[in-house]
N, C-alpha and C. Protein backbone atom coordinates (compact mmCIF):
# COMPACT_ATOMS: atom_id res chain seq x y z
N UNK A 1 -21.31 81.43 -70.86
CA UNK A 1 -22.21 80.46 -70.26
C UNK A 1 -23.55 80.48 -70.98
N UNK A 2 -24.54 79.66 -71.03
CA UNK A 2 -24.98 79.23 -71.97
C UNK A 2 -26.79 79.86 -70.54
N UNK A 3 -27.88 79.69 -71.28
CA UNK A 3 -28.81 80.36 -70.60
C UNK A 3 -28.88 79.42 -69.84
N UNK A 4 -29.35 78.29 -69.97
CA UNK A 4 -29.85 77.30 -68.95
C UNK A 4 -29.21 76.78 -67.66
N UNK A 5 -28.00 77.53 -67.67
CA UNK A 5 -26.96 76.76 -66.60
C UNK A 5 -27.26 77.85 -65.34
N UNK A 6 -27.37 77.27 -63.96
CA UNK A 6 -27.30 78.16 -63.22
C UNK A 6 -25.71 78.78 -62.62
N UNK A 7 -25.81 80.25 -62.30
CA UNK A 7 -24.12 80.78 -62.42
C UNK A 7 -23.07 80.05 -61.54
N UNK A 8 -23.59 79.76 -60.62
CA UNK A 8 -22.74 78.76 -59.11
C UNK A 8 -22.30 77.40 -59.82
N UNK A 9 -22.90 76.81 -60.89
CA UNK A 9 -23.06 75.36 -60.77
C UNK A 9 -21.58 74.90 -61.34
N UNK A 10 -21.39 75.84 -62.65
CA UNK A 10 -19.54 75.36 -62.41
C UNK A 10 -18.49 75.06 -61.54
N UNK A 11 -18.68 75.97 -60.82
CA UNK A 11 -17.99 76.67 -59.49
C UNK A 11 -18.26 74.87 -58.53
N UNK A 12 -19.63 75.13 -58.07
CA UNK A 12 -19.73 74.16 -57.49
C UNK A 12 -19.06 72.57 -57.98
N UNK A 13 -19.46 72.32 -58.92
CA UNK A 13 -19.04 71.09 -60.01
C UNK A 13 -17.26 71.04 -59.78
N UNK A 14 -16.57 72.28 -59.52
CA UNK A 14 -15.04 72.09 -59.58
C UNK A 14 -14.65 71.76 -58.02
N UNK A 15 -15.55 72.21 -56.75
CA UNK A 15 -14.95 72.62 -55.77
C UNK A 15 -15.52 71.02 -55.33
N UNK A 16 -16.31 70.34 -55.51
CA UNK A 16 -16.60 69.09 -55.29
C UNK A 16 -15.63 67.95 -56.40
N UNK A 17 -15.88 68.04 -57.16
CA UNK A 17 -15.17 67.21 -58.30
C UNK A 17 -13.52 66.94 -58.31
N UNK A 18 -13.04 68.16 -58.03
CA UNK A 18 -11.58 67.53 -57.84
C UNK A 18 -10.95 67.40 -56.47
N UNK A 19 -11.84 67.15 -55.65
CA UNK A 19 -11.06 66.83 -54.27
C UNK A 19 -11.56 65.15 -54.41
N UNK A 20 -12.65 64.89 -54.86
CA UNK A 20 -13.35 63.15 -54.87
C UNK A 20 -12.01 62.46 -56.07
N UNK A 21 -11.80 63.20 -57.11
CA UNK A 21 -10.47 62.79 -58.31
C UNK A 21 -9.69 62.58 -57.45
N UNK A 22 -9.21 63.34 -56.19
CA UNK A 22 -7.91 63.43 -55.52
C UNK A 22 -8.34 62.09 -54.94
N UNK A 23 -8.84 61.81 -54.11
CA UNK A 23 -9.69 61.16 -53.04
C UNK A 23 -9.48 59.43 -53.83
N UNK A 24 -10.06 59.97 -54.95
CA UNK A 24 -9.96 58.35 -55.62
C UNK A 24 -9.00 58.10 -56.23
N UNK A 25 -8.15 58.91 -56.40
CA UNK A 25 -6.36 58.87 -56.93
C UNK A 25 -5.48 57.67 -55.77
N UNK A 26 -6.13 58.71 -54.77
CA UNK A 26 -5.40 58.15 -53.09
C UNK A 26 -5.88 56.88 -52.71
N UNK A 27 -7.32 56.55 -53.34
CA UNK A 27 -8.30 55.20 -52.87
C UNK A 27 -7.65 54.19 -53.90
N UNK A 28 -6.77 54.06 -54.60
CA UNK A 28 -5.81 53.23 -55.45
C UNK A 28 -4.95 52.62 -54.81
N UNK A 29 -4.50 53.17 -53.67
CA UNK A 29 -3.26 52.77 -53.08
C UNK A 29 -3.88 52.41 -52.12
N UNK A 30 -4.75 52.95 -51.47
CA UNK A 30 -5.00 52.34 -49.95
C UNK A 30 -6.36 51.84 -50.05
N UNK A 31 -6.09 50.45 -49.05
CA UNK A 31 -7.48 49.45 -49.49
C UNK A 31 -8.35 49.84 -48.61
N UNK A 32 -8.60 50.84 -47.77
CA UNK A 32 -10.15 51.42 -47.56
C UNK A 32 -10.46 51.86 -48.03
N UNK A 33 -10.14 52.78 -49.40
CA UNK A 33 -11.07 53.35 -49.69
C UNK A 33 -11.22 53.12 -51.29
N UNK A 34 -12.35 53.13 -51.97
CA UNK A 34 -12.93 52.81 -52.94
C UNK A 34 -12.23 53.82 -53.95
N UNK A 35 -10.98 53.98 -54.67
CA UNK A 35 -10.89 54.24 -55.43
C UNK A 35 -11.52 54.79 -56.83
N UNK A 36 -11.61 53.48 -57.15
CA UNK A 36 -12.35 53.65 -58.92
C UNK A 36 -13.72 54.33 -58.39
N UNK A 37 -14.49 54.33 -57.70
CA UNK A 37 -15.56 54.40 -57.43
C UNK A 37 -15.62 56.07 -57.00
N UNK A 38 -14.63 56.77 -56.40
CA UNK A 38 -14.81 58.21 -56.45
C UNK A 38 -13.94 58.95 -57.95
N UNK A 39 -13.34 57.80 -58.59
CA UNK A 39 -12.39 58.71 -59.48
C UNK A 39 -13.80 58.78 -60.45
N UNK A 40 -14.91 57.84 -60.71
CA UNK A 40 -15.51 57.63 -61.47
C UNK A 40 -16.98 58.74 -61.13
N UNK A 41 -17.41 59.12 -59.95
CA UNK A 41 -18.15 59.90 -59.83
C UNK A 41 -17.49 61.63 -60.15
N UNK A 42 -16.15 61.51 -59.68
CA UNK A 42 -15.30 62.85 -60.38
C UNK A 42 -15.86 63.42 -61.55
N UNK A 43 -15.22 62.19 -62.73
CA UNK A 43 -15.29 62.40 -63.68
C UNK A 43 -16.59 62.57 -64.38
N UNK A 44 -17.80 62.12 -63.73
CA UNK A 44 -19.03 62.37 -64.09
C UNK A 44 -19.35 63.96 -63.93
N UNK A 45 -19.02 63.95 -62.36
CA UNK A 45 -19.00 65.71 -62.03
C UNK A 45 -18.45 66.59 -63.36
N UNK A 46 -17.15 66.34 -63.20
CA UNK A 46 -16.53 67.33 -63.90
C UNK A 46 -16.51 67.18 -65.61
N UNK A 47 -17.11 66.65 -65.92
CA UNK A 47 -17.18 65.93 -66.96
C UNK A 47 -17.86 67.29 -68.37
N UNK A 48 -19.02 67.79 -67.71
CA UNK A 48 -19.88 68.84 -68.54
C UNK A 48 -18.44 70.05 -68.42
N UNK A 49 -18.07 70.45 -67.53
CA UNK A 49 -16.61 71.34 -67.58
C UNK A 49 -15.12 71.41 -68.32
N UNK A 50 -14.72 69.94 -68.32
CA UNK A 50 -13.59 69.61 -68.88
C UNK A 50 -13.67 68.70 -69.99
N UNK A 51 -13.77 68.91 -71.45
CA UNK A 51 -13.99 67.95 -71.97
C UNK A 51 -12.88 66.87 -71.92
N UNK A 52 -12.07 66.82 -71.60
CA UNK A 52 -11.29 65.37 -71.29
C UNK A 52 -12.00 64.66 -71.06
N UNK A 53 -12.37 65.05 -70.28
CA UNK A 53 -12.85 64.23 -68.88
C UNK A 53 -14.15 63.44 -69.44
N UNK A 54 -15.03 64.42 -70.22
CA UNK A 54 -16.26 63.78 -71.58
C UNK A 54 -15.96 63.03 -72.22
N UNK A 55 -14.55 63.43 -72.59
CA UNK A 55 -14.06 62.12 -73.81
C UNK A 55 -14.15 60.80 -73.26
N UNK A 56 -13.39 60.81 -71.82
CA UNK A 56 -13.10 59.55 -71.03
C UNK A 56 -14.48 59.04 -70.72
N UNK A 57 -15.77 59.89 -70.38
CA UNK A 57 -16.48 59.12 -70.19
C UNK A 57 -17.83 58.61 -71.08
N UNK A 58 -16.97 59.07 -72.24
CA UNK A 58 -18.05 58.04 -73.48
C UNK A 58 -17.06 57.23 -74.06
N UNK A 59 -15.77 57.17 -73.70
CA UNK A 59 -15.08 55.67 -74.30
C UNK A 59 -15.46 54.53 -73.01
N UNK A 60 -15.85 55.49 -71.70
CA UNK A 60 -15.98 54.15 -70.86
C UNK A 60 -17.28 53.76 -70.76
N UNK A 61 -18.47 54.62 -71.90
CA UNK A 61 -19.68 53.55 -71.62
C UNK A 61 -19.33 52.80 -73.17
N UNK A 62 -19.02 53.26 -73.62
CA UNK A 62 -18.60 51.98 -74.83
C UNK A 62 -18.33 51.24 -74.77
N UNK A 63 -17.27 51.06 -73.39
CA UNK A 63 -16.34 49.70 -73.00
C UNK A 63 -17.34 48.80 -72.37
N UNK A 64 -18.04 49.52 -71.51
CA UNK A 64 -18.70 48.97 -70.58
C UNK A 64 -20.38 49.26 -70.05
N UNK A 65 -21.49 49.54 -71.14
CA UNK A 65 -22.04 49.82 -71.23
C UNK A 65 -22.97 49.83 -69.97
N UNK A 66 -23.23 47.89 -69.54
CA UNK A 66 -24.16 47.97 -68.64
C UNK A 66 -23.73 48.86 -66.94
N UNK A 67 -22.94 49.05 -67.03
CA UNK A 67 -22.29 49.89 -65.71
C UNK A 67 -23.33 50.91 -65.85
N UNK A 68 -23.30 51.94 -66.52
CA UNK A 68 -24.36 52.80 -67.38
C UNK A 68 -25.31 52.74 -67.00
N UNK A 69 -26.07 51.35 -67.64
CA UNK A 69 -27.27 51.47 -67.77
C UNK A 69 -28.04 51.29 -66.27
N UNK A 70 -27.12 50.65 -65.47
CA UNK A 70 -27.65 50.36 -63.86
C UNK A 70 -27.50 51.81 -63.19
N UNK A 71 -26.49 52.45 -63.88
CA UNK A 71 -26.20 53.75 -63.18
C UNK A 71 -27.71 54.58 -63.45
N UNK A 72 -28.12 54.68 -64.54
CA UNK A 72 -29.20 55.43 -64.83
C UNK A 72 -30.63 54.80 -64.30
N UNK A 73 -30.25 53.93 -64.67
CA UNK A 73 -31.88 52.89 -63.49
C UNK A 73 -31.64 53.13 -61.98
N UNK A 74 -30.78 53.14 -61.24
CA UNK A 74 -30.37 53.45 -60.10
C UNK A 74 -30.65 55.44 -59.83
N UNK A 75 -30.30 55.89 -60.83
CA UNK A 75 -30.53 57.29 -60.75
C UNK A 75 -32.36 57.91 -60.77
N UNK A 76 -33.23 56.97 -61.96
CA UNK A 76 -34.46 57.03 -62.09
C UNK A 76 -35.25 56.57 -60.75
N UNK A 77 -34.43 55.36 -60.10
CA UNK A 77 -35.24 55.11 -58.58
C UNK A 77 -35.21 56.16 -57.64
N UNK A 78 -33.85 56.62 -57.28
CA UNK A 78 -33.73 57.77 -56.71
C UNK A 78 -34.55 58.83 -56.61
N UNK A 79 -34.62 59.34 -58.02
CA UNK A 79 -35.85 60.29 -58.21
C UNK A 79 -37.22 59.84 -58.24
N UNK A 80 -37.57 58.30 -58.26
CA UNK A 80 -38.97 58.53 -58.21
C UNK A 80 -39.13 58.22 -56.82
N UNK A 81 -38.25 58.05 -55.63
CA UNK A 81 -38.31 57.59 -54.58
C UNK A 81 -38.84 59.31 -53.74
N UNK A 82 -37.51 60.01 -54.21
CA UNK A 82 -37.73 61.22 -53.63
C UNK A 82 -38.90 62.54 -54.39
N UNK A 83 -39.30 62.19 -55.53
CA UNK A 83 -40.45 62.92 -55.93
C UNK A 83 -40.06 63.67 -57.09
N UNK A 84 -39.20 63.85 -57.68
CA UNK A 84 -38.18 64.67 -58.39
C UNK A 84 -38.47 64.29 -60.10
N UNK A 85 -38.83 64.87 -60.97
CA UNK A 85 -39.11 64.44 -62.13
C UNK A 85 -38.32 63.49 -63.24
């Protein structure tokens, strides 16, 4: 592990990340629940852990860039809403 990472945060990153993968596996088939939309926060999670999962998600801002870019403008409001640098 690398210095900057805190020791839990893997740990944490797996025990959240693949039950939302499961979650949005299952949200495919059944129309309550938002599918793409938890398989896609998964893979963000787990993403720094598994590089698959990295690979998949720089061919999908390639595909689809502005998804991205709202994601990160949406992320910058967040934090300047709540105080957070």
């Amino acid at each position: 592990m690398s210095g900057d990472r805190k020791p839990g945060r893997p740990y944490w990153r797996h025990i959240v990340g693949w039950p939302l993968l499961i979650l949005g596996i299952f949200g495919l088939a059944l129309p309550f629940l938002q599918g793409i939309l938890f398989i896609v926060v998964a893979l963000t999670l787990l993403a720094p852990e598994i590089p698959l999962f990295g690979r998949a998600i720089e061919a999908l801002k390639k595909r689809v860039p502005a998804v991205f870019e709202k994601a990160a403008e949406m992320k910058a409001s967040l934090r300047r809403r709540f105080g957070q640098p």
